[in-house]
C-alpha atoms as a PDB file:
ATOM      1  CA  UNK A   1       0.000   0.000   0.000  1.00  0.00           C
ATOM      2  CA  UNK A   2       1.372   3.523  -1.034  1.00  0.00           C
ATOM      3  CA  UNK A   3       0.330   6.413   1.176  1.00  0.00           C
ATOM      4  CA  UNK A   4      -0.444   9.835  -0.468  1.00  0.00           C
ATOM      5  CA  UNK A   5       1.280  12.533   1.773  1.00  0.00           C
ATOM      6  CA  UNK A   6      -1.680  15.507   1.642  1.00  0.00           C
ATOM      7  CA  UNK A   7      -4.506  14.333   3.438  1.00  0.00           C
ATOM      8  CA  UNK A   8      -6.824  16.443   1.069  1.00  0.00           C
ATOM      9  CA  UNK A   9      -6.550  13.887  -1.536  1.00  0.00           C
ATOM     10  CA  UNK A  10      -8.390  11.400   0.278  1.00  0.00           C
ATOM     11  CA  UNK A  11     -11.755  13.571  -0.211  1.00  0.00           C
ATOM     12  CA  UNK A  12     -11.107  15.321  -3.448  1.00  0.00           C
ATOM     13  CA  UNK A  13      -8.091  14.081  -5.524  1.00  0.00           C
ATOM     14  CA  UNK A  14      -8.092  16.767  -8.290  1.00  0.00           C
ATOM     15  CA  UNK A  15      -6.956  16.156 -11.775  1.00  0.00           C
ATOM     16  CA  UNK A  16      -6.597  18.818 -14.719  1.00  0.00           C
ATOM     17  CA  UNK A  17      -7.724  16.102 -16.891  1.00  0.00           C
ATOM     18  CA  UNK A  18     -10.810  17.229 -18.905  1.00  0.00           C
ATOM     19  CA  UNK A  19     -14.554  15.072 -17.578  1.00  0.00           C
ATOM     20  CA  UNK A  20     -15.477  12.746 -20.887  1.00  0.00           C
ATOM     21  CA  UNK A  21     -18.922  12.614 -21.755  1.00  0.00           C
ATOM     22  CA  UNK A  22     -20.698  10.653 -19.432  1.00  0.00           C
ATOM     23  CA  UNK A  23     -24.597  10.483 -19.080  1.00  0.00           C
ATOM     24  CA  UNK A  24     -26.283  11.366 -15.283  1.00  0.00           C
ATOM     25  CA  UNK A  25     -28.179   8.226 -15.427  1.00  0.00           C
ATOM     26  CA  UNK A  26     -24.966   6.327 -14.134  1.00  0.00           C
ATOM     27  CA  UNK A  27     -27.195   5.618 -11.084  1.00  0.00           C
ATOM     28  CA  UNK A  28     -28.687   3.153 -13.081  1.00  0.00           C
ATOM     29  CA  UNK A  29     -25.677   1.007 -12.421  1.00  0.00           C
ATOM     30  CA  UNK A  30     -26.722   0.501  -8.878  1.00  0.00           C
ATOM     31  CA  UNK A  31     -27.742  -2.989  -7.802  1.00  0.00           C
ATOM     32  CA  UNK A  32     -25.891  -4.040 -11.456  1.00  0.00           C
ATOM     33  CA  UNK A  33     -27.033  -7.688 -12.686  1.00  0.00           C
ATOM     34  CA  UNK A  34     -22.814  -7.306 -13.426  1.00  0.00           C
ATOM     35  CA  UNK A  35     -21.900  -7.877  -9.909  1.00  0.00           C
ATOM     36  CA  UNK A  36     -18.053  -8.043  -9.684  1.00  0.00           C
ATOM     37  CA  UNK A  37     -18.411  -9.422  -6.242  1.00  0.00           C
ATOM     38  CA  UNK A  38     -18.306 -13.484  -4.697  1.00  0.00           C
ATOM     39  CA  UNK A  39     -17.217 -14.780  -8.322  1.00  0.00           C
ATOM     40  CA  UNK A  40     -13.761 -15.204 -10.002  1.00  0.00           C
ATOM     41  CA  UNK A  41     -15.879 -15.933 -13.390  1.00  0.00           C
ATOM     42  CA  UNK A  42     -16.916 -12.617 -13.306  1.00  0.00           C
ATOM     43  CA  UNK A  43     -13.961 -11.120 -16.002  1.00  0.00           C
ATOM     44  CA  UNK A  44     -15.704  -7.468 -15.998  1.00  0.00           C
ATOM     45  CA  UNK A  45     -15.462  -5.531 -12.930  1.00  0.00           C
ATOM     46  CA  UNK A  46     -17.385  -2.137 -11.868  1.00  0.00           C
ATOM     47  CA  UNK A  47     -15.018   0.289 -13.300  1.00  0.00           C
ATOM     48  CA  UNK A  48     -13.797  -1.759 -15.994  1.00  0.00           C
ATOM     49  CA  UNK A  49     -17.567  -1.008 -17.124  1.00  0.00           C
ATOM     50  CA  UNK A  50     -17.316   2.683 -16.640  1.00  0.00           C
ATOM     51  CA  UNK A  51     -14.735   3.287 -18.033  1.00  0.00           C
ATOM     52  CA  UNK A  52     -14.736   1.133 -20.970  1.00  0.00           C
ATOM     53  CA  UNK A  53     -12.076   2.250 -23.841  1.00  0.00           C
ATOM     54  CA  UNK A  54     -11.484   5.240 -21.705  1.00  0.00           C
ATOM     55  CA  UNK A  55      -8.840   5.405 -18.854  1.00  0.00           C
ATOM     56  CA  UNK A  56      -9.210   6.574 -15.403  1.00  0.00           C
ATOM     57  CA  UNK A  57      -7.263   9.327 -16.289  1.00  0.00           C
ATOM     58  CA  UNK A  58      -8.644  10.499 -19.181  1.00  0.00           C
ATOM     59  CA  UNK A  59     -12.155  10.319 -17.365  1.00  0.00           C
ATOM     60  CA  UNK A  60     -11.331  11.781 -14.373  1.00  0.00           C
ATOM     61  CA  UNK A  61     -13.181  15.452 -13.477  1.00  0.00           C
ATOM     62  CA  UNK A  62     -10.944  19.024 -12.345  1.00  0.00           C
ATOM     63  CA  UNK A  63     -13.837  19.268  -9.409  1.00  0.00           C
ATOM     64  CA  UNK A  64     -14.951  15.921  -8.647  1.00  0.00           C
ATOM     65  CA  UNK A  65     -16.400  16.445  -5.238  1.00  0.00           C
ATOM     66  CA  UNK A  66     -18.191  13.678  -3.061  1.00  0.00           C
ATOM     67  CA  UNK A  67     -20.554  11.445  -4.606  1.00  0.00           C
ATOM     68  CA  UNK A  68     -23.940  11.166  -3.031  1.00  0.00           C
ATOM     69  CA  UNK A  69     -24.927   7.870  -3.926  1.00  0.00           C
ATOM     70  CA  UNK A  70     -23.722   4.419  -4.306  1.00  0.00           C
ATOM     71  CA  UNK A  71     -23.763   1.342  -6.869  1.00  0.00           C
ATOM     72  CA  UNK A  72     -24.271  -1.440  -4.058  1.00  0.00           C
ATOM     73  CA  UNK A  73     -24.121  -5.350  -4.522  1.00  0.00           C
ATOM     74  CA  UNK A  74     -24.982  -7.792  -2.341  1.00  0.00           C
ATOM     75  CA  UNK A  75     -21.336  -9.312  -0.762  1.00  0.00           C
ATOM     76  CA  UNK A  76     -20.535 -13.006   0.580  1.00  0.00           C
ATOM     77  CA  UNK A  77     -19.253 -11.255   3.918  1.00  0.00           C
ATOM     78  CA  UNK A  78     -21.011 -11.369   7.538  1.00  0.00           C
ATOM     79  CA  UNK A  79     -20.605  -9.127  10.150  1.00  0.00           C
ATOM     80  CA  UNK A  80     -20.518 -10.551  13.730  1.00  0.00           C
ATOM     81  CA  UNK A  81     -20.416  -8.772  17.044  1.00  0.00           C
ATOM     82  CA  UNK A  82     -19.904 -10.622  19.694  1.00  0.00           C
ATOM     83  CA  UNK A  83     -19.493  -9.381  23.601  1.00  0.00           C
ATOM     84  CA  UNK A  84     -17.426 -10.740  26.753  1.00  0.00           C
ATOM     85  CA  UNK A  85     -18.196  -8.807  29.705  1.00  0.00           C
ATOM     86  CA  UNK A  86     -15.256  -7.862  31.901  1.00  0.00           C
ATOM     87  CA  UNK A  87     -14.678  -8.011  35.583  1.00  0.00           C
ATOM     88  CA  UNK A  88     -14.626  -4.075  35.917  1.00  0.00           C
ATOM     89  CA  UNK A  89     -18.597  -3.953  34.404  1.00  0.00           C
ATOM     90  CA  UNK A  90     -17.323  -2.951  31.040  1.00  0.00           C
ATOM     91  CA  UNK A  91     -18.209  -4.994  27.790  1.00  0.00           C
ATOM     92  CA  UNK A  92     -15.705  -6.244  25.023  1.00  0.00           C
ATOM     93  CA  UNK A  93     -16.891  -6.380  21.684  1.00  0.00           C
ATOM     94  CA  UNK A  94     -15.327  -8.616  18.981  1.00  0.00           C
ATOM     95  CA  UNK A  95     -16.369  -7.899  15.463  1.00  0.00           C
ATOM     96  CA  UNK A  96     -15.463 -10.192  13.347  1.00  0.00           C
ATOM     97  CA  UNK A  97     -15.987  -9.874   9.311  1.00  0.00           C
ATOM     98  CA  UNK A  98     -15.630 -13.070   7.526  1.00  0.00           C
ATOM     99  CA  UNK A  99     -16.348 -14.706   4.203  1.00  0.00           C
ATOM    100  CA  UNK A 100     -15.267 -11.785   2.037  1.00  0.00           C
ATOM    101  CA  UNK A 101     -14.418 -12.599  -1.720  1.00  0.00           C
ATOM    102  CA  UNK A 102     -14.577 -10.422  -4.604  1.00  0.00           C
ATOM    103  CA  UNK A 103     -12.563  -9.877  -7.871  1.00  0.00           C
ATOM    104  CA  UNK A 104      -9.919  -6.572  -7.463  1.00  0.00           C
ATOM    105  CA  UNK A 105     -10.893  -3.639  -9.279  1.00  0.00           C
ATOM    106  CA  UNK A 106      -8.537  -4.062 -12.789  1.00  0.00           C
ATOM    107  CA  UNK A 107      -8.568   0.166 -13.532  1.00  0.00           C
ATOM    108  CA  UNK A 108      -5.031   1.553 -13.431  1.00  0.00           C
ATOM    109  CA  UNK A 109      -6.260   4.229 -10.697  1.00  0.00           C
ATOM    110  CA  UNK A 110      -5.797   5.468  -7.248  1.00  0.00           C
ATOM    111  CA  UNK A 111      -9.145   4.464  -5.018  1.00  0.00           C
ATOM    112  CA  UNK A 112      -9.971   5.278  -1.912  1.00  0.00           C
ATOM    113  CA  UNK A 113     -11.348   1.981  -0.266  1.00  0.00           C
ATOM    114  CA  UNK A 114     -13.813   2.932   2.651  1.00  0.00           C
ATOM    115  CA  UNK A 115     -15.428  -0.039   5.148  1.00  0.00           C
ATOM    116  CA  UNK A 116     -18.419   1.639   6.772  1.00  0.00           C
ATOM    117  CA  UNK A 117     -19.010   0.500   9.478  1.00  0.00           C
ATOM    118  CA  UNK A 118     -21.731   0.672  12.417  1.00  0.00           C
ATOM    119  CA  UNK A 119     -20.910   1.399  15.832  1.00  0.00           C
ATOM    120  CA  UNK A 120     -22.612   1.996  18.694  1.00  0.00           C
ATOM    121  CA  UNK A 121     -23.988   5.780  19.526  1.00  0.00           C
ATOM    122  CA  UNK A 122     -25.279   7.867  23.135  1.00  0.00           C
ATOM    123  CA  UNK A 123     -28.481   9.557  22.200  1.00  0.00           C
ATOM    124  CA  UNK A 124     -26.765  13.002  22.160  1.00  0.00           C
ATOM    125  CA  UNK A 125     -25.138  11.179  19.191  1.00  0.00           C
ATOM    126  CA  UNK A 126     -21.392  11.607  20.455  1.00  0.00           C
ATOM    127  CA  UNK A 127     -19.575   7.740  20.070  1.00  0.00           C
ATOM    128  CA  UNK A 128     -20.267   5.206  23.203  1.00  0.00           C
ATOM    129  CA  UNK A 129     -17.449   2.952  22.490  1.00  0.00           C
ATOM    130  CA  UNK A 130     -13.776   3.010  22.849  1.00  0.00           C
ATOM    131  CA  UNK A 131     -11.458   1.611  20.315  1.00  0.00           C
ATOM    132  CA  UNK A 132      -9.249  -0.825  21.565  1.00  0.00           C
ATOM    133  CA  UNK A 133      -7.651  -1.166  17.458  1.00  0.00           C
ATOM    134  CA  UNK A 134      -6.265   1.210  16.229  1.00  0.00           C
ATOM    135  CA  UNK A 135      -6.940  -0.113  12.595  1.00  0.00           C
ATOM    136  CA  UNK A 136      -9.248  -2.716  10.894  1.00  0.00           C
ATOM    137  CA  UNK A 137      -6.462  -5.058   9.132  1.00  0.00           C
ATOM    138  CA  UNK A 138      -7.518  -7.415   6.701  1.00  0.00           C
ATOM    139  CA  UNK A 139      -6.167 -10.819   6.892  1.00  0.00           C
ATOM    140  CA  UNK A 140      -5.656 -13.913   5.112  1.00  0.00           C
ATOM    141  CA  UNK A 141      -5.157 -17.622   6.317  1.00  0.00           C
ATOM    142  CA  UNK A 142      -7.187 -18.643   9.564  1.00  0.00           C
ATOM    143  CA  UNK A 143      -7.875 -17.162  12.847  1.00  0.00           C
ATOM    144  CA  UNK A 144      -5.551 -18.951  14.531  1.00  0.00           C
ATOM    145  CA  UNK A 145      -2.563 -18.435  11.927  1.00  0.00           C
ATOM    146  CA  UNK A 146      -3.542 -15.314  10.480  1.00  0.00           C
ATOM    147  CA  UNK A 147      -1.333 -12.854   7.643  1.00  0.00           C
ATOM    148  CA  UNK A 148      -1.921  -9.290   6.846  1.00  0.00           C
ATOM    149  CA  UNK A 149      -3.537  -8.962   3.122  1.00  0.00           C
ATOM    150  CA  UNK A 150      -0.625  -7.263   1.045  1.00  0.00           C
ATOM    151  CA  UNK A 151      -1.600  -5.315  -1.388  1.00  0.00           C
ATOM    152  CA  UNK A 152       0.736  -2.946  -3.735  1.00  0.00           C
ATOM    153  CA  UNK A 153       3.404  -4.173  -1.239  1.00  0.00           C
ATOM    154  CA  UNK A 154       2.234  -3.346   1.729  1.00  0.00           C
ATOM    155  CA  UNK A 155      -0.190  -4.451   4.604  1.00  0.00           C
ATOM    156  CA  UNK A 156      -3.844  -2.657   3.665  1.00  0.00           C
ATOM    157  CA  UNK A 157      -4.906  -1.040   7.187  1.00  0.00           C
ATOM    158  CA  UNK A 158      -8.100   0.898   7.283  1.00  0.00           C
ATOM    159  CA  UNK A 159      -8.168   3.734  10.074  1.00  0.00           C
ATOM    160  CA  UNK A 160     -10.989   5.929  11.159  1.00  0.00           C
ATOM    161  CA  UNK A 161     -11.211   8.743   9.244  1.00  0.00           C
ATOM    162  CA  UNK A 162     -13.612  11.208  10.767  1.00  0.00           C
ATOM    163  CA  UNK A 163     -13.341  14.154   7.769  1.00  0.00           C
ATOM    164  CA  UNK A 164     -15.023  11.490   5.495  1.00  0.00           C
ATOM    165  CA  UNK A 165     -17.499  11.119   7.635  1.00  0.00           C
ATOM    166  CA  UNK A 166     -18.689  14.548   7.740  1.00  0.00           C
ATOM    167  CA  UNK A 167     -18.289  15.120   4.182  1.00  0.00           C
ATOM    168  CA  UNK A 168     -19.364  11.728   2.641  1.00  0.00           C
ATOM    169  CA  UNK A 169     -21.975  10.089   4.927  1.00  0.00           C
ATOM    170  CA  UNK A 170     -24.923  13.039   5.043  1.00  0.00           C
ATOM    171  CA  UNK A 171     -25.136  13.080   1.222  1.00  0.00           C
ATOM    172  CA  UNK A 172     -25.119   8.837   1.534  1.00  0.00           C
ATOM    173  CA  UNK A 173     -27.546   8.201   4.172  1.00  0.00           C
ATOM    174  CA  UNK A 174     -31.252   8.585   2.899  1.00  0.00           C
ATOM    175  CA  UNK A 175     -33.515   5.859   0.113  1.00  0.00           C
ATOM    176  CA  UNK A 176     -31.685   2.864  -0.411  1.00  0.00           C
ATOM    177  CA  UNK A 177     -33.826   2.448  -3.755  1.00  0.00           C
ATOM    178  CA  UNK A 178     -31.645   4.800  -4.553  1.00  0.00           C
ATOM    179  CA  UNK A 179     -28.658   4.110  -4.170  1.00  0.00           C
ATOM    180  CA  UNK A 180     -28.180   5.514   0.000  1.00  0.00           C
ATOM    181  CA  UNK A 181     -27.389   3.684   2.807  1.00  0.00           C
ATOM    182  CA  UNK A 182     -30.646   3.277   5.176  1.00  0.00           C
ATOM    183  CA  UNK A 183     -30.819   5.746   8.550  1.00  0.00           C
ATOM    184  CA  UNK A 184     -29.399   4.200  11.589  1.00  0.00           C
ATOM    185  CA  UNK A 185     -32.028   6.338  13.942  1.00  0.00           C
ATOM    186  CA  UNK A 186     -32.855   4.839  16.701  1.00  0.00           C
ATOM    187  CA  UNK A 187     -30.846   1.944  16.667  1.00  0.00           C
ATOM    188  CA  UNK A 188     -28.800   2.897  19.278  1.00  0.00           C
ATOM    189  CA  UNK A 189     -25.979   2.741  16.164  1.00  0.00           C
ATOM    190  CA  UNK A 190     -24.158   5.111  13.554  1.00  0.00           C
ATOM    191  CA  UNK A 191     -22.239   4.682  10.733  1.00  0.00           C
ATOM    192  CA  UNK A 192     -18.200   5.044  11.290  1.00  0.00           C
ATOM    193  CA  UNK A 193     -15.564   5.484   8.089  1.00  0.00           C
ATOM    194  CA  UNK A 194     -12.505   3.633   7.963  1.00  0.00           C
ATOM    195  CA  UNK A 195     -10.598   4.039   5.103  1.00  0.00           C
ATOM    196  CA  UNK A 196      -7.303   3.288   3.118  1.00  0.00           C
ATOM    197  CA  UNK A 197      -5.967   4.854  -0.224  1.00  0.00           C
ATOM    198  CA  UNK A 198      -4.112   2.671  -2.696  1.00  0.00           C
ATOM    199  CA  UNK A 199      -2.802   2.270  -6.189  1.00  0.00           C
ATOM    200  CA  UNK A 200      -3.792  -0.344  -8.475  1.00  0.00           C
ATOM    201  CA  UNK A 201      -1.494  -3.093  -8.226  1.00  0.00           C
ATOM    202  CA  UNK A 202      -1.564  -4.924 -11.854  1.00  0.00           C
ATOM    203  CA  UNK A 203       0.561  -8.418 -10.055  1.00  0.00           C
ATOM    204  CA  UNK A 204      -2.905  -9.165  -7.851  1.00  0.00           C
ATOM    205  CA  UNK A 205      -4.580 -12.325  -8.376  1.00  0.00           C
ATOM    206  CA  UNK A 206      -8.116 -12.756 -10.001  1.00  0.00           C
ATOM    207  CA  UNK A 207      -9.880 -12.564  -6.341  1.00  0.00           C
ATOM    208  CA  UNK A 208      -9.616 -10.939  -2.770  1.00  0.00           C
ATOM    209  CA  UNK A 209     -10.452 -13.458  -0.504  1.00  0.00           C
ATOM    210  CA  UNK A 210      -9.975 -11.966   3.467  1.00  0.00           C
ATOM    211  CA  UNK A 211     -11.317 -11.341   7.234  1.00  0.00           C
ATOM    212  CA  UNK A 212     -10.926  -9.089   9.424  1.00  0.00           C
ATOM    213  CA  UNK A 213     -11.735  -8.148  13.314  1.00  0.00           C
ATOM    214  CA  UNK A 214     -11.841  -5.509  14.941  1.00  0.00           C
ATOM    215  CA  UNK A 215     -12.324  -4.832  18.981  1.00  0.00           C
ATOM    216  CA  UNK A 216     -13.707  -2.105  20.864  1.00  0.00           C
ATOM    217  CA  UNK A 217     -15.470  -1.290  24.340  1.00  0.00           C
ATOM    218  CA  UNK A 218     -18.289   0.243  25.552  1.00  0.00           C
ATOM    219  CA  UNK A 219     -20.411   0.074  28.929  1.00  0.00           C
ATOM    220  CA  UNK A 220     -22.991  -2.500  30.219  1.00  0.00           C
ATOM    221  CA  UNK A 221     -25.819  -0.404  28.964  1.00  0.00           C
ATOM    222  CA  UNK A 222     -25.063  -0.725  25.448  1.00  0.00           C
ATOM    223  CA  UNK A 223     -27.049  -3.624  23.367  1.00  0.00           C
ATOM    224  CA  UNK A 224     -25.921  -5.444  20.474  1.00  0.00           C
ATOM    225  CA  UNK A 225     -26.705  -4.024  16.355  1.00  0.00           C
ATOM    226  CA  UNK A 226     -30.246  -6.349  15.866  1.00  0.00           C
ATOM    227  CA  UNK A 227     -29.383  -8.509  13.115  1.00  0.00           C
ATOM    228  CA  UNK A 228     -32.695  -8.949  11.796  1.00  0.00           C
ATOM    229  CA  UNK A 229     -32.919  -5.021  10.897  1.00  0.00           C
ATOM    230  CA  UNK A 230     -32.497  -4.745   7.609  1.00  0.00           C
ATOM    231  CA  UNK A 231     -30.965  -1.479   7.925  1.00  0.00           C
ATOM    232  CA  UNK A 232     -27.884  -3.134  10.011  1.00  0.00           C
ATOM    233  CA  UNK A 233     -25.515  -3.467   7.004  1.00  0.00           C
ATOM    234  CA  UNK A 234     -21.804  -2.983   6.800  1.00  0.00           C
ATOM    235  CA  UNK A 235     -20.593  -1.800   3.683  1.00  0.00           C
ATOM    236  CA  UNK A 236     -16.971  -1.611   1.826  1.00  0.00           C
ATOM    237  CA  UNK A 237     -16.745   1.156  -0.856  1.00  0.00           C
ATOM    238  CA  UNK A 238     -14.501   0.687  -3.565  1.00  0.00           C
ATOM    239  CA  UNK A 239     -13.964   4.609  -5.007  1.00  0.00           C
ATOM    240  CA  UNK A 240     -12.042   6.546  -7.343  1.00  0.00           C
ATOM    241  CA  UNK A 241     -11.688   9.855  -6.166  1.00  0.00           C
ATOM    242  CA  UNK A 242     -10.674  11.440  -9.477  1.00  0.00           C
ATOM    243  CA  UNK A 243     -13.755  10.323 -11.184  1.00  0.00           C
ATOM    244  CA  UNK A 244     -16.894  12.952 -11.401  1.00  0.00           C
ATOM    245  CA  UNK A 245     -19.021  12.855  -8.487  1.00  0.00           C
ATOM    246  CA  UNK A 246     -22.097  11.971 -11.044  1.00  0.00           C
ATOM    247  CA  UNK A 247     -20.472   8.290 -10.677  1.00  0.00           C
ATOM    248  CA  UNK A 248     -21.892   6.387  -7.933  1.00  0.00           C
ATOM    249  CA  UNK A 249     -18.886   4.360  -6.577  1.00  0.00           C
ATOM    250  CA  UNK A 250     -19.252   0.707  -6.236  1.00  0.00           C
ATOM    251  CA  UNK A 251     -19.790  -1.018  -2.729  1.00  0.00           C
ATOM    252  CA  UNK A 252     -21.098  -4.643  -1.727  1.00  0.00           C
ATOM    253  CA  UNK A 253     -23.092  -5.135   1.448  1.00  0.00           C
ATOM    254  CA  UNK A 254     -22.400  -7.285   4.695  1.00  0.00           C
ATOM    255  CA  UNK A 255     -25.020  -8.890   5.961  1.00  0.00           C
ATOM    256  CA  UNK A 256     -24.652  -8.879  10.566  1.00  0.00           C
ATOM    257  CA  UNK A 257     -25.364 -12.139  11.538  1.00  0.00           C
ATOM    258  CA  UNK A 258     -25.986 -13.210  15.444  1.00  0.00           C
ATOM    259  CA  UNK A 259     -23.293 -14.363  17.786  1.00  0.00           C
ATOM    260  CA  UNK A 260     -22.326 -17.792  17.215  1.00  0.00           C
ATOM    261  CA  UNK A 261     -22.584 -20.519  19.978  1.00  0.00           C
ATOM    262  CA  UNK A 262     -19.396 -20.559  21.607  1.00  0.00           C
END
């Protein structure tokens, strides 16, 4: 993974590069019967499609801005949050994201890739958990002998990033026929943004298979995400900043699942 010294870029990368002609009904792409996730047989991914002939580059917009809606396929991840109460009254959570598999994005670009994530929220709305990572690092192999996913040779590592989510998530949140993410009110959750920016590495096989964990704590009073909402989703967004905002950036959906019997 390369890292791109000025933090503006991860919001709005901006290229002199003249926009293309593309037509605003690039929402239409959301929900595509071309999903690029779960399936190496799949030889066409997202951008591959948008772009077409074009290049990244020569599609890419001087004011790109933030994109206010998503193209969102269902993924083969689930999303498990599972508690251990400690001796001091506090809670432990474990979340644990497993089954992911999807082909790598095959446009020579730089992408921002977010994993949205919920966590839980006081009613004022300020966070009511403390991070106990301070990154969400995918892995391969097993739980018990894991290795960091290397990507672009390094170790991906997706860290909170707060600006995003004051930029990105009140233009996201709203219909999900229409390409949003549902409203978290009154769950007693909120979306968080964890992100990582990296180049496309060419040498990467077919498919991204991974997990990943993550482990935070909160107090006695707080409940676990319901997993038969339908609105308790976690998301990874797969995004090229460069690109005019017009484009709804492509993200597959986690399905939460209940705490397995120990």
């Amino acid at each position: 993974m390369r890292s791109l010294p000025n933090p503006t870029l991860r919001i709005f990368m901006r290229v002199g590069a003249p926009f293309l002609g593309l037509m605003g009904g690039l929402l239409g792409w959301v929900a595509s019967a071309t999903a690029t996730d779960g399936s190496a047989a799949v030889s066409t991914t997202y951008y591959q499609q948008i772009v077409g002939s074009q290049s990244a580059a020569a599609l890419a917009s001087a004011s790109p801005g933030v994109p206010t809606a998503l193209a969102i396929d269902n993924s083969s991840a689930t999303v498990e949050y599972v508690p251990t109460a400690q001796a001091d009254g506090s809670v432990d959570w474990d979340v644990l994201v497993q089954g992911f598999q999807r082909n790598p994005e095959r446009v020579n670009a730089v992408y921002d890739m977010v994993f949205v994530l919920p966590l839980p929220v006081a009613p004022s709305g300020a966070a009511a958990f403390t991070p106990l990572d301070s990154a969400i690092i995918p892995q391969v192999g097993t739980q018990t002998a894991p290795k960091p996913l290397i990507y672009d040779g390094g170790e991906l590592a997706f860290k909170r990033n707060v600006g995003l989510e004051k930029s990105l998530l009140p233009g996201l949140v709203g219909n999900p026929s229409q390409g949003k993410l549902p409203s978290l009110a009154g769950t007693g959750y909120a979306y968080t943004l964890w992100d990582t920016i990296v180049q496309y590495d060419p040498s990467f096989g077919p498919t991204i298979q991974a997990w990943a964990s993550f482990h935070y704590a909160t107090d006695a009073t707080v409940s676990p995400p319901v997993a038969s909402d339908p609105r308790m989703k976690a998301y990874l967004i797969t995004w090229i900043p460069t690109l005019n905002s017009n484009i709804p950036p492509y993200a597959v959906r986690m399905s939460l699942q209940n705490p397995s019997a120990p």
